[in-house]
C-alpha atoms as a PDB file:
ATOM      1  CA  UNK A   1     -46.887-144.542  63.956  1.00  0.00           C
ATOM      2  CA  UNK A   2     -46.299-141.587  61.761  1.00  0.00           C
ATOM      3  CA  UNK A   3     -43.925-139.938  64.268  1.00  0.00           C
ATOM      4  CA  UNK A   4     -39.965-140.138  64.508  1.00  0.00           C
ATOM      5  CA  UNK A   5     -38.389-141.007  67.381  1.00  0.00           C
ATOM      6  CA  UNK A   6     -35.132-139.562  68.868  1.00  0.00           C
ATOM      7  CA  UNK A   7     -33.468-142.768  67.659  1.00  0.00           C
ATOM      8  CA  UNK A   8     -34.433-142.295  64.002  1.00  0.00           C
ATOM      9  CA  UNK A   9     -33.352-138.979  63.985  1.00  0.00           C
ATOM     10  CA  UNK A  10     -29.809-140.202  65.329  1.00  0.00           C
ATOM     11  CA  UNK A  11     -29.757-142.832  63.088  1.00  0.00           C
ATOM     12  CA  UNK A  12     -30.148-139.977  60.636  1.00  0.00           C
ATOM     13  CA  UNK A  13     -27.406-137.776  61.453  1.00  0.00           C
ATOM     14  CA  UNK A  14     -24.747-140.757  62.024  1.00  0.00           C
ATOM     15  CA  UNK A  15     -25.579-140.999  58.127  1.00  0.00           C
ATOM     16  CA  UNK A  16     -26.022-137.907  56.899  1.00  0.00           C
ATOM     17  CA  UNK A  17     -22.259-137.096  59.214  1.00  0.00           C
ATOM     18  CA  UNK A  18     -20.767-140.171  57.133  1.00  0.00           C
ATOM     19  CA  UNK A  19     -21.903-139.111  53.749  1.00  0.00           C
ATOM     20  CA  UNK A  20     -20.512-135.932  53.997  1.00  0.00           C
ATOM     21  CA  UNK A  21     -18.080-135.155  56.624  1.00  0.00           C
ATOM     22  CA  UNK A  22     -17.620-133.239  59.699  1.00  0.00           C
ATOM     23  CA  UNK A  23     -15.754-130.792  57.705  1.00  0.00           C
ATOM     24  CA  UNK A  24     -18.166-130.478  55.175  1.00  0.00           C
ATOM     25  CA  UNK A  25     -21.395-129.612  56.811  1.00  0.00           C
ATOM     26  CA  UNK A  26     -18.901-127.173  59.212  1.00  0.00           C
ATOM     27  CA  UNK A  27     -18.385-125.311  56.486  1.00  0.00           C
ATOM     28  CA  UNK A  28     -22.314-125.642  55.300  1.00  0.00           C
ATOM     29  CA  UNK A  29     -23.199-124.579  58.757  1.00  0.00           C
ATOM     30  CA  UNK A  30     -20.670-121.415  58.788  1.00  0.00           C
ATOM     31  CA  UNK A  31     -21.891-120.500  55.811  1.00  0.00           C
ATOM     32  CA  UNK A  32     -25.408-120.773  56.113  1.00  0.00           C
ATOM     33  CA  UNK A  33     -25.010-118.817  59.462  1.00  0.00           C
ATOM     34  CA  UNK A  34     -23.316-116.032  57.479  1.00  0.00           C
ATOM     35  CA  UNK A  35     -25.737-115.032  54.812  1.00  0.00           C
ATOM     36  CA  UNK A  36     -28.623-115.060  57.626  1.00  0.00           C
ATOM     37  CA  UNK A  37     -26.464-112.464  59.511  1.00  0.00           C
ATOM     38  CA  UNK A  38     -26.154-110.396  56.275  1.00  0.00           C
ATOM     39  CA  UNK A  39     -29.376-110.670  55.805  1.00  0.00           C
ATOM     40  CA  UNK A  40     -30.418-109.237  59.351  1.00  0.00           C
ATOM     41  CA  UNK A  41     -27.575-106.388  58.456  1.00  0.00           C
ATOM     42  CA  UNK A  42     -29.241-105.663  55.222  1.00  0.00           C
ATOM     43  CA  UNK A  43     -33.023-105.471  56.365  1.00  0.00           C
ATOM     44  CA  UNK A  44     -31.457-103.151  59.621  1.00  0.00           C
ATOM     45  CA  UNK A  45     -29.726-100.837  56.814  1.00  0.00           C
ATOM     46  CA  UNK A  46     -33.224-100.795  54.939  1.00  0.00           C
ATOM     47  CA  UNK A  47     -35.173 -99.769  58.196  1.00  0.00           C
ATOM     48  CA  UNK A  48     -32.276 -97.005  58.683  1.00  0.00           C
ATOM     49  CA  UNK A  49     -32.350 -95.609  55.105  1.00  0.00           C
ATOM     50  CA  UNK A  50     -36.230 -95.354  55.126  1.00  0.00           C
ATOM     51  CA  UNK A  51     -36.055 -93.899  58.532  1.00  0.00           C
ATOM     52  CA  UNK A  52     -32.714 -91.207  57.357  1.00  0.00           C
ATOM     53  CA  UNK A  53     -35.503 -90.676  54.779  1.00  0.00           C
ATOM     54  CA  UNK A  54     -38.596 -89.905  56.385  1.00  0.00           C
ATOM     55  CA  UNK A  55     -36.466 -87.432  58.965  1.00  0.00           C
ATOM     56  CA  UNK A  56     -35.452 -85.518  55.278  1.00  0.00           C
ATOM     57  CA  UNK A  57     -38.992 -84.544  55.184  1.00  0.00           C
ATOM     58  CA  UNK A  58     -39.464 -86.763  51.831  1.00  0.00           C
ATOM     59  CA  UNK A  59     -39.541 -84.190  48.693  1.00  0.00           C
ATOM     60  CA  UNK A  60     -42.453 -84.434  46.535  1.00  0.00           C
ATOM     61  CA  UNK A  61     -41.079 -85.989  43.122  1.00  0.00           C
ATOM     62  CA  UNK A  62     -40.084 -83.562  40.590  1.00  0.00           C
ATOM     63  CA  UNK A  63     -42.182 -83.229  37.826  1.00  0.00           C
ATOM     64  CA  UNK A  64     -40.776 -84.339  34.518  1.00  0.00           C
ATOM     65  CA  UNK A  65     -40.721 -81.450  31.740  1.00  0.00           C
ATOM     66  CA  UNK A  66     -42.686 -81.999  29.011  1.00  0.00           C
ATOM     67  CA  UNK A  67     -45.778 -80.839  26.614  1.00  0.00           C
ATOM     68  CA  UNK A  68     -49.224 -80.828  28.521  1.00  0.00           C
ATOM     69  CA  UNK A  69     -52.465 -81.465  26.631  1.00  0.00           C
ATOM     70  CA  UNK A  70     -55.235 -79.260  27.575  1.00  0.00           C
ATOM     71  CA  UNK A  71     -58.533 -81.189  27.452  1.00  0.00           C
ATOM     72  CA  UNK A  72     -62.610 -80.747  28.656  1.00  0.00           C
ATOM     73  CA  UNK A  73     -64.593 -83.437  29.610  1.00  0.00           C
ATOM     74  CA  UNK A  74     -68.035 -82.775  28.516  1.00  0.00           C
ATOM     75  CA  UNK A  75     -71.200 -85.053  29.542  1.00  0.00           C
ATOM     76  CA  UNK A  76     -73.411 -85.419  26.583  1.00  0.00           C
ATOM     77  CA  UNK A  77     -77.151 -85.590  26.509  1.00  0.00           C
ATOM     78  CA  UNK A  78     -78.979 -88.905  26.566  1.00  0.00           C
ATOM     79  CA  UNK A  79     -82.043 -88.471  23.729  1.00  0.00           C
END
């Protein structure tokens, strides 16, 4: 009972097609099939940049100049 069948789903489309237009979700579909290709492209140039970086041998950070504080850390005595 809680299932669609293949003729609701029709039904469906024959409305959703007349709402908006052949044209219309054409365009949807093209562009909805374009940003998932630049997305693949852009997670592919990710994996490349992290793996152009790892084959750089990955420099330790430079340190940032500044003052350092010398300090002791002393454990007192419980009475």
């Amino acid at each position: 009972m809680g299932g669609l069948s293949i003729w609701h789903w029709l039904i469906v489309l024959v409305v959703v097609v007349l709402i908006f237009g052949t044209k219309k979700l054409r365009n949807v579909g093209q562009d909805l099939g374009g940003a998932v290709k630049g997305f693949k492209e852009g997670m592919k140039g990710a994996e490349g940049e992290a793996d152009a970086a790892k084959a750089a041998g990955d420099a330790p950070p430079q340190q940032i100049p500044g003052r350092t504080i010398d300090a002791e850390v002393r454990k007192d005595k419980a009475v």
